[in-house]
Protein backbone atom coordinates (compact mmCIF):
# COMPACT_ATOMS: atom_id res chain seq x y z
CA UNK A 1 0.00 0.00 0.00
CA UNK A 2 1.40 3.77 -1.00
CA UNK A 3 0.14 6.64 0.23
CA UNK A 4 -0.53 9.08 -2.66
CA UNK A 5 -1.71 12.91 -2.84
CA UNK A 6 -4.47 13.11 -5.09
CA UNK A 7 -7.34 16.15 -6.29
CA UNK A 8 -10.69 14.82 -5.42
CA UNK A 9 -14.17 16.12 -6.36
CA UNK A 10 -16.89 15.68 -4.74
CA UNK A 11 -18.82 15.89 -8.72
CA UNK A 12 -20.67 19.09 -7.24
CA UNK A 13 -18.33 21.77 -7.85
CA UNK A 14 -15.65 21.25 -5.26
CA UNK A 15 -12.28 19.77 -5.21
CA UNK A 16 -9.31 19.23 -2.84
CA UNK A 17 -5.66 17.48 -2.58
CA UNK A 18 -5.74 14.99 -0.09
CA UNK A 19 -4.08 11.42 1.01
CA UNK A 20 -5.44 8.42 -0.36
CA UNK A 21 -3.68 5.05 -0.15
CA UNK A 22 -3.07 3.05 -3.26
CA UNK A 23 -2.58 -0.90 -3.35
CA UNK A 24 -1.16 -3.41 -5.33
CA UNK A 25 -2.30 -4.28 -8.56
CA UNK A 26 -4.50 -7.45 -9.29
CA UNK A 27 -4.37 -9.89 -11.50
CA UNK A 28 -4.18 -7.90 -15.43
CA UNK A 29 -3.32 -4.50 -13.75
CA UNK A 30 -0.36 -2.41 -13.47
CA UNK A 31 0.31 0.48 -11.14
CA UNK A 32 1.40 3.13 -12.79
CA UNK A 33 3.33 6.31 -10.92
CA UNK A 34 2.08 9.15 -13.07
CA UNK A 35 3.98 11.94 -14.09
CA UNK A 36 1.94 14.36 -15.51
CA UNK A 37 -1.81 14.25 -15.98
CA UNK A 38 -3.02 16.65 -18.56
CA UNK A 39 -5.96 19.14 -17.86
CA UNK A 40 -9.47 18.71 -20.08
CA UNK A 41 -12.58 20.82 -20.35
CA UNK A 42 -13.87 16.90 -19.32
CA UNK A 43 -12.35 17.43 -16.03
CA UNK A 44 -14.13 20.24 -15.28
CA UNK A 45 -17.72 19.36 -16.40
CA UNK A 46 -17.19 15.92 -14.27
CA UNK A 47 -16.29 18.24 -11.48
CA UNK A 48 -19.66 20.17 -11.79
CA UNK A 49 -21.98 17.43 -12.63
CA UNK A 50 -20.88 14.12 -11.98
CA UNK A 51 -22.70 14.25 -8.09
CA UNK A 52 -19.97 11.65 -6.66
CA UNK A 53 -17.11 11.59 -5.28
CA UNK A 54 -13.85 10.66 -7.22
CA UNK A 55 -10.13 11.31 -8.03
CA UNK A 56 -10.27 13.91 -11.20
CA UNK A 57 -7.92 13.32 -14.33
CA UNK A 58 -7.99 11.06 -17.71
CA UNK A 59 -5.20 12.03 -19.41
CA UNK A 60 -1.77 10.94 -18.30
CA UNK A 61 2.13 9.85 -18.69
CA UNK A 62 4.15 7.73 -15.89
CA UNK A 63 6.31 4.84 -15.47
CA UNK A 64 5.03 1.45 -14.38
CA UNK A 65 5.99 0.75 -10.29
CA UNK A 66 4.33 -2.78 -9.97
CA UNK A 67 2.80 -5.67 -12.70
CA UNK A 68 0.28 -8.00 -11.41
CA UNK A 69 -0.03 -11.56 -12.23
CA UNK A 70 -0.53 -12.52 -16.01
CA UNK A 71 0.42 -8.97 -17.37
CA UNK A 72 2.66 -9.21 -20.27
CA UNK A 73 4.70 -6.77 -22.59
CA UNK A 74 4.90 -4.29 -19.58
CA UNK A 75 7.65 -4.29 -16.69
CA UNK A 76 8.59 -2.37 -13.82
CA UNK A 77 10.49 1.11 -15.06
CA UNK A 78 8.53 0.91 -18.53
CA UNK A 79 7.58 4.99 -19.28
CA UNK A 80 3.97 4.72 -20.41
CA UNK A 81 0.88 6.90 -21.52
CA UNK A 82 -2.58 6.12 -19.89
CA UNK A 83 -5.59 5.74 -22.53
CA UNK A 84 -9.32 5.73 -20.84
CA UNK A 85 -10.83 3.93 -23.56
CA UNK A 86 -9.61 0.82 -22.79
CA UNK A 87 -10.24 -2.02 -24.84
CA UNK A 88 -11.42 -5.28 -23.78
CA UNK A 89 -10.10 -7.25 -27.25
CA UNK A 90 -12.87 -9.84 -27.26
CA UNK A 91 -16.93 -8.01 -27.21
CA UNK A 92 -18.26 -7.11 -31.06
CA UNK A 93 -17.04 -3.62 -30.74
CA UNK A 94 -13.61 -4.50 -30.32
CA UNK A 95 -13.95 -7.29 -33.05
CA UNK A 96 -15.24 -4.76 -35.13
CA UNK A 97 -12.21 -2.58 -34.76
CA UNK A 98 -13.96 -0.56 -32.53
CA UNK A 99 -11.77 -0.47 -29.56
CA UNK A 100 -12.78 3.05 -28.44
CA UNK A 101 -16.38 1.78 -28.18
CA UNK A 102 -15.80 -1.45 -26.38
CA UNK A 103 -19.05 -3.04 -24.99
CA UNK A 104 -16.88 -4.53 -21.92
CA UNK A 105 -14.99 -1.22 -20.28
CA UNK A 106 -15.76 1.85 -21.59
CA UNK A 107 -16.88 4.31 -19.46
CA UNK A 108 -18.98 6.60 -21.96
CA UNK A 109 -20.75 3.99 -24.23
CA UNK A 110 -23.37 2.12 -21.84
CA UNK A 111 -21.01 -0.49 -21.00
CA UNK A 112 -20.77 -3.17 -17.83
CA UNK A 113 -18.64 -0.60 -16.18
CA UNK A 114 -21.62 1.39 -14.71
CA UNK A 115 -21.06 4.92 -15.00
CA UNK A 116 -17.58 7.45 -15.84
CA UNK A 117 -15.85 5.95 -12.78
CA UNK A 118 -14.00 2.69 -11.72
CA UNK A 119 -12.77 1.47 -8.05
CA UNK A 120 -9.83 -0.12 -7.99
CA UNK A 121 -7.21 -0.92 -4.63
CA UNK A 122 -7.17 3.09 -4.03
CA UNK A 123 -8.99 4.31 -0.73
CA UNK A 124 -10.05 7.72 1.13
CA UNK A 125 -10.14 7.28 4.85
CA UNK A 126 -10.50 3.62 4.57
CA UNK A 127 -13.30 3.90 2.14
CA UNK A 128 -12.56 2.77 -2.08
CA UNK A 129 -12.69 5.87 -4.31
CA UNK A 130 -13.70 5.90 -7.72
CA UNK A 131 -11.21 7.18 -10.87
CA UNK A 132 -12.66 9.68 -13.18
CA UNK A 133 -12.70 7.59 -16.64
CA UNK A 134 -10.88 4.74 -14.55
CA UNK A 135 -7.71 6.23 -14.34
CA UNK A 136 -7.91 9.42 -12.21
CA UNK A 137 -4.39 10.92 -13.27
CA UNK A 138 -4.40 13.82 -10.84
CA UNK A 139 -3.12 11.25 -8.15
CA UNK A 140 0.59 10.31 -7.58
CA UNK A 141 -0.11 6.76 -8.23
CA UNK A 142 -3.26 4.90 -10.43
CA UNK A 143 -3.61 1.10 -10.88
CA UNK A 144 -5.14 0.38 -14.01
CA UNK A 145 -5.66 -2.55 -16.74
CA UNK A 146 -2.70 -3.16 -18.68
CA UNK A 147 -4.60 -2.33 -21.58
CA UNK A 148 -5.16 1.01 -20.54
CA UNK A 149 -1.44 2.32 -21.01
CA UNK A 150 0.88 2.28 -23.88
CA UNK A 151 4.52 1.69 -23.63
CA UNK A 152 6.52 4.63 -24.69
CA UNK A 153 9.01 4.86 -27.83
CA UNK A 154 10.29 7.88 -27.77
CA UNK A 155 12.56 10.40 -25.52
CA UNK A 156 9.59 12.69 -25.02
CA UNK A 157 8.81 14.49 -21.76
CA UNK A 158 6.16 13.03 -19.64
CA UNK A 159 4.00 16.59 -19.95
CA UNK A 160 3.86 16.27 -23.58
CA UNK A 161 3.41 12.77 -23.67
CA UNK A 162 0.28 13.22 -20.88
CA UNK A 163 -2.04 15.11 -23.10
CA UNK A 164 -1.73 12.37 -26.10
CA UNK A 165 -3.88 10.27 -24.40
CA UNK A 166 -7.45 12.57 -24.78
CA UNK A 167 -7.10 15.98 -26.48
CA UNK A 168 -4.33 15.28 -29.11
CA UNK A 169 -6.03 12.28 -30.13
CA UNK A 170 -9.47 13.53 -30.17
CA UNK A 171 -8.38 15.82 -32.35
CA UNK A 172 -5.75 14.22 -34.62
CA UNK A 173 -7.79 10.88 -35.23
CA UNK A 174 -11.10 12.63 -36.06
CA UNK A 175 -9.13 13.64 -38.95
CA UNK A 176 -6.75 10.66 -39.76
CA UNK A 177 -9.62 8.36 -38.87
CA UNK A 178 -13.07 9.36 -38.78
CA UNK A 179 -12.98 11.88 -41.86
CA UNK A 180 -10.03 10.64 -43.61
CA UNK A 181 -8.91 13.19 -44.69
CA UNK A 182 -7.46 13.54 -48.80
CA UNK A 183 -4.32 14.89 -50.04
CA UNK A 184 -5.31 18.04 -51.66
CA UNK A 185 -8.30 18.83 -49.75
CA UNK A 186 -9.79 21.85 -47.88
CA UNK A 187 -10.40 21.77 -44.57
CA UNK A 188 -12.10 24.24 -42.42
CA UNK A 189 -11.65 24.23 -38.28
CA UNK A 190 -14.16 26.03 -35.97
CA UNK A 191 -12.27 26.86 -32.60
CA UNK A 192 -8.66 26.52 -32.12
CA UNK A 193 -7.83 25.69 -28.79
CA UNK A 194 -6.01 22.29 -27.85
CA UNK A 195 -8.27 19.97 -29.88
CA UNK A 196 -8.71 22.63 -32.37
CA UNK A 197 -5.16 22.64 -33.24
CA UNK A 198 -4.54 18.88 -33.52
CA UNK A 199 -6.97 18.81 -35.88
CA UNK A 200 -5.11 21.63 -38.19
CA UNK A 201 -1.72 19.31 -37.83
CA UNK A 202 -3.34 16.39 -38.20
CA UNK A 203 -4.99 17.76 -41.68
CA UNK A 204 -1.65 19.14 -42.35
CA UNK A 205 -0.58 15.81 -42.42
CA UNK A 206 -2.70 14.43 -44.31
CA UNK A 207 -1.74 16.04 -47.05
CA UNK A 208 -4.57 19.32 -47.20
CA UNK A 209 -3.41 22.06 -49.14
CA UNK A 210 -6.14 24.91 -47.88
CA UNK A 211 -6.90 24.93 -44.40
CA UNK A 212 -8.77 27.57 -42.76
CA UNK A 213 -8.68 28.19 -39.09
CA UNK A 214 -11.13 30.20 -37.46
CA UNK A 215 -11.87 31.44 -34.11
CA UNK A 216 -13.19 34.99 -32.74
CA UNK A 217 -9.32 35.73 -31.32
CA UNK A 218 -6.97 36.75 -33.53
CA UNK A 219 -3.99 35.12 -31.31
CA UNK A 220 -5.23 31.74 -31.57
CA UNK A 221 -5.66 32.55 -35.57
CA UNK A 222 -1.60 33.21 -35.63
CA UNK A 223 -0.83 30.51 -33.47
CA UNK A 224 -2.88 28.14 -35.84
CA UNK A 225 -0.77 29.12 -38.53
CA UNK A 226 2.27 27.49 -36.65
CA UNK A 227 0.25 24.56 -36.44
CA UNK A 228 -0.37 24.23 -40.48
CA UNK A 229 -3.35 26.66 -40.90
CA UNK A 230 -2.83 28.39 -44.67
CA UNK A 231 -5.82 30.83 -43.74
CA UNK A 232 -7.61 32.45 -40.64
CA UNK A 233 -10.80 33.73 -40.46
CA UNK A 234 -12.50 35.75 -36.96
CA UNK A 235 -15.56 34.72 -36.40
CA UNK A 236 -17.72 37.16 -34.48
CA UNK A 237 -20.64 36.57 -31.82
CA UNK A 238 -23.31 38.14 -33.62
CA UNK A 239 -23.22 36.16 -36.70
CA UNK A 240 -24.93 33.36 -34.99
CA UNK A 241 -25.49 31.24 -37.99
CA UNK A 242 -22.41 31.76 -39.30
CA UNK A 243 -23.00 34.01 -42.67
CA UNK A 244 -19.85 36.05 -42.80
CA UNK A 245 -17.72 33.01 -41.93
CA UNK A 246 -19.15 30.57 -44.36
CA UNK A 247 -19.06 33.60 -46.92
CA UNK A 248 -15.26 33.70 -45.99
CA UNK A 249 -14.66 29.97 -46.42
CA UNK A 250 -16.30 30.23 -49.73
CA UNK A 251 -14.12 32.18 -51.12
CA UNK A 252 -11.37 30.76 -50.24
CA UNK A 253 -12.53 27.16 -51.46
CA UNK A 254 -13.21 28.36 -55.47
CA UNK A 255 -17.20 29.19 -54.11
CA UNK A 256 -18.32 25.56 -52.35
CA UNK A 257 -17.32 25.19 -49.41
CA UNK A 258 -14.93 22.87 -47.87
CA UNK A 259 -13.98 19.26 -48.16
CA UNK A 260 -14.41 18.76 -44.62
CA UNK A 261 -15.00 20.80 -41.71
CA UNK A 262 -14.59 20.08 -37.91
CA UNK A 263 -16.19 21.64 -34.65
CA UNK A 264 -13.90 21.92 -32.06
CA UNK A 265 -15.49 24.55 -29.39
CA UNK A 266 -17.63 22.40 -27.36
CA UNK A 267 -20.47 25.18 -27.47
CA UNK A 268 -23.86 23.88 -28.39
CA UNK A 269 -25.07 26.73 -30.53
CA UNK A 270 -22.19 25.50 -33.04
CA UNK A 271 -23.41 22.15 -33.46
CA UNK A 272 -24.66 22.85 -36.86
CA UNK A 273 -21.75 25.31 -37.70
CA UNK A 274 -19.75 22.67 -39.80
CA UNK A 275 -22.85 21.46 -42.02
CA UNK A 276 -22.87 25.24 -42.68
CA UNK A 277 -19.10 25.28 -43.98
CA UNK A 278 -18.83 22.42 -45.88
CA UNK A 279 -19.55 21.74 -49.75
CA UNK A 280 -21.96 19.13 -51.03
CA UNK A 281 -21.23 15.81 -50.53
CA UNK A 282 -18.61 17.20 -47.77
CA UNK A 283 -17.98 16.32 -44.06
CA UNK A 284 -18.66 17.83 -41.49
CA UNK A 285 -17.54 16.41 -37.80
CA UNK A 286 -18.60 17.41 -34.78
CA UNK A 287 -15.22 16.82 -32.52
CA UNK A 288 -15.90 18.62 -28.85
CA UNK A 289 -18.49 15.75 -27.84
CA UNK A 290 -21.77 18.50 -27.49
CA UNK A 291 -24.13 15.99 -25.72
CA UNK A 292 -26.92 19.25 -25.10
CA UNK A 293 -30.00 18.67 -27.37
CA UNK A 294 -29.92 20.73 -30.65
CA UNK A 295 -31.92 21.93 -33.44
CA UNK A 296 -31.07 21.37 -36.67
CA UNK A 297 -31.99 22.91 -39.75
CA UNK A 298 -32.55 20.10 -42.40
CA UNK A 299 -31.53 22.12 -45.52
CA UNK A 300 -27.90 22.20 -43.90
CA UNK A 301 -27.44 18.26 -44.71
CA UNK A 302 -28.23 18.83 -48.55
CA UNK A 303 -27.24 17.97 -50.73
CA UNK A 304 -25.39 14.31 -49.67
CA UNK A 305 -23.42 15.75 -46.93
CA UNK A 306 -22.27 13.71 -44.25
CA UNK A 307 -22.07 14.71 -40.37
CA UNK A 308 -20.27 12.77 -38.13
CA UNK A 309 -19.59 12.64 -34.28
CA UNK A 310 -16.84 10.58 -33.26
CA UNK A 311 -15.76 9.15 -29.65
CA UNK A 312 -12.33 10.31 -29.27
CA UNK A 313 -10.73 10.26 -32.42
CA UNK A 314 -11.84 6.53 -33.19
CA UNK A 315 -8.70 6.00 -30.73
CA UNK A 316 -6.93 2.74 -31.59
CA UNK A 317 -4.54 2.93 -28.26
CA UNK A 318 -1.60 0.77 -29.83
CA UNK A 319 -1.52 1.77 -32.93
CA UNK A 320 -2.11 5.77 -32.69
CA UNK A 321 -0.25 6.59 -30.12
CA UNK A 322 2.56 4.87 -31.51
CA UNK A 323 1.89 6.86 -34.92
CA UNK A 324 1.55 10.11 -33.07
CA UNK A 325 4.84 9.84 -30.75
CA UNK A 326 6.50 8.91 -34.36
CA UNK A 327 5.71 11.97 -35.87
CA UNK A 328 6.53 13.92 -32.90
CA UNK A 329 9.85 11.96 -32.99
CA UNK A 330 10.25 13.48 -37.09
CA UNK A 331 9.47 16.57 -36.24
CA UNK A 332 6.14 16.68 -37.82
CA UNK A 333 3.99 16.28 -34.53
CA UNK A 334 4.19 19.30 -32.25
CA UNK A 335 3.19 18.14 -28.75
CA UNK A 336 6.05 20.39 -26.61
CA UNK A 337 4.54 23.62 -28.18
CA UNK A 338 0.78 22.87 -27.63
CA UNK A 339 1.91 22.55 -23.53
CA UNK A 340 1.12 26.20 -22.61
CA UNK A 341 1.88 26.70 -19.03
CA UNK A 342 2.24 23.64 -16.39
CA UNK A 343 0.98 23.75 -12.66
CA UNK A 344 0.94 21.62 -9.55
CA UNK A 345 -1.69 19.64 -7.94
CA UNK A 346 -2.13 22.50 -5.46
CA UNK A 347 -2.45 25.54 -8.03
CA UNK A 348 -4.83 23.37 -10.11
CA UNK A 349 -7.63 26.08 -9.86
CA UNK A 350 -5.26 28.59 -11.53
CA UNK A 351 -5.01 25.67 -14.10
CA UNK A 352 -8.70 25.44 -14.95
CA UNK A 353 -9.00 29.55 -15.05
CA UNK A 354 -6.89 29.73 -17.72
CA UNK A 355 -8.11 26.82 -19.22
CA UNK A 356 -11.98 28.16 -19.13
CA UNK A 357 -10.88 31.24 -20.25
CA UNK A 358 -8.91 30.37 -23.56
CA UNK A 359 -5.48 31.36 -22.23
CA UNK A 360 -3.59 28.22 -22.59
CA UNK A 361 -3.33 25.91 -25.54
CA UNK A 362 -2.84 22.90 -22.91
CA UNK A 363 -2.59 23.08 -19.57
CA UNK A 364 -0.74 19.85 -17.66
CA UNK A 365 -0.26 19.24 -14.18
CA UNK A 366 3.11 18.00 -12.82
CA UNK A 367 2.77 15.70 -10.49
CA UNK A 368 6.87 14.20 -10.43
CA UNK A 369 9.17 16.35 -12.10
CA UNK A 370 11.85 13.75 -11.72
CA UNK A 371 13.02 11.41 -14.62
């Protein structure tokens, strides 16, 4: 057993560091001594509405402090990133190639796992405590199934590494692998915060030779541009329905629209926003995860357009990460840049200020700075 500082919520607004303990992990578990855990607009709506108590994090970089029993491919000292949707390898989902969507442990898709949480060995005042997403990464120590981390191949720093597992592959796979996106394409992006700007590298990537970010501040729009962006355009609060900024896109795709478009702002009023920017017979993705009922006007979906919402990038842990940390080790992945400012498990609540108020990129709390 390890004692362990850790933020916990009680899912009703509040949160705290305190002392849990941590055991040893079971058969198929590891423990995992995290690193970093990265900070989410997730983490803050499960500490406003999740009405429970539970340690707060899903994204997250470590090392591996103790195997249990029939664990292979992982060993004490391996440097891994933590992935919450965890696959089970054997329910139709995951047979489908669905592994983000397993039937058997996902936390978000109705699954036997009842609810966002999981209790493992950890416990508060000799009670178990649930893990947001089960991993809760703002702790010193997590044990988790062995397929929820993913060995590390690559000299990258633990804070960069942290925030692969949720916002740079929400936004990089809805690209690569819900919208596929073509070489030559155009590609518009609504909202260029973290998620916002993995999608612009990602479609950067993937070969698209116009793509046009746009946000209502002008910083973000320049800092897009590092990220692959060939355009920017401000969008304003008063054009609700987006007529300027579709008008702008237009011209800039030869009067149709674009190829694809993707909605990255989480606000519900934009639900529609990409239907609006996109050509016939285009994409358009909704990224952020808006779960808030919404109207929509039909006429947007002519004429064969296609609107997609994707769980977390279609996240195939083994695989993407793996792809992702080897374009960050060419040079064509920029992870270090997107980490904005870092903070500690006890100046979290500066963390989420400047997270809520679109001052960071990514914001990642450093919970060993030790390699």
């Amino acid at each position: 057993m390890i004692t362990a500082k850790a933020l916990i919520s009680d899912g009703q607004g509040q949160f705290t560091v305190k002392q849990i303990q941590v055991g040893d992990p079971s058969n198929g578990e590891v423990r995992v001594k995290i690193k970093a855990s990265g900070i989410c607009h997730t983490d803050w709506d499960s500490i406003q509405n999740w009405n429970k108590e539970f340690i707060v994090g899903h994204e997250g970089a470590g090392v591996v402090d103790a195997v249990g029993d029939d664990v292979k491919d992982l060993a004490v000292g391996d440097k891994v990133i933590l992935n919450w949707a965890i696959p089970c390898g054997e329910c139709f989902q995951c047979g489908e190639g669905n592994l983000h969507i397993c039937e058997k442990h996902s936390p978000v898709c109705g699954c036997a796992l009842e609810g966002h949480a999981h209790i493992d060995s950890s416990t508060l005042n000799n009670k178990g405590i649930e893990r947001s997403f089960h991993l809760g990464t703002m702790c010193e120590y997590a044990v988790v199934k062995a397929q929820a981390v993913v060995k590390i191949t690559s000299d990258i720093p633990y804070s960069s590494a942290s925030i692969v597992g949720c916002g740079v592959m929400t936004g990089w796979g809805s690209v690569v692998n819900a919208a596929d996106v073509q070489v030559g394409s155009s590609v518009a992006v609504i909202g260029c915060g973290g998620v916002g700007l993995n999608c612009i590298q990602a479609a950067k990537q993937s070969g698209a030779t116009t793509i046009i970010a746009i946000d209502i501040n002008a910083e973000r729009l320049e800092q897009a541009k590092q990220y692959g962006a060939t355009h920017g355009v401000i969008a304003t609060s008063d054009d609700i329905d987006f007529i300027r900024v579709k008008q702008a896109v237009r011209e800039l795709t030869y009067g149709r629209g674009a190829d694809y478009a993707f909605e990255c702002t989480a606000i519900p009023a934009l639900g529609s926003a990409p239907l609006t920017l996109v050509r016939n017979a285009g994409t358009a993705v909704q990224v952020s995860g808006i779960e808030q009922r919404i109207d929509f006007d039909c006429e947007l979906f002519e004429w064969d357009k296609k609107y997609i919402n994707p769980l977390y990038g279609m996240c195939n842990p083994q695989r993407d990460f793996n792809k992702i940390l080897s374009l960050y080790n060419n040079g064509q992945m920029k992870l270090d840049e997107l980490v904005t400012k870092t903070y500690t498990l006890e100046t979290i609540a500066e963390g989420f200020d400047d997270m809520l108020n679109g001052r960071i990129a990514k914001g990642v709390v450093i919970l060993d700075d030790s390699e």
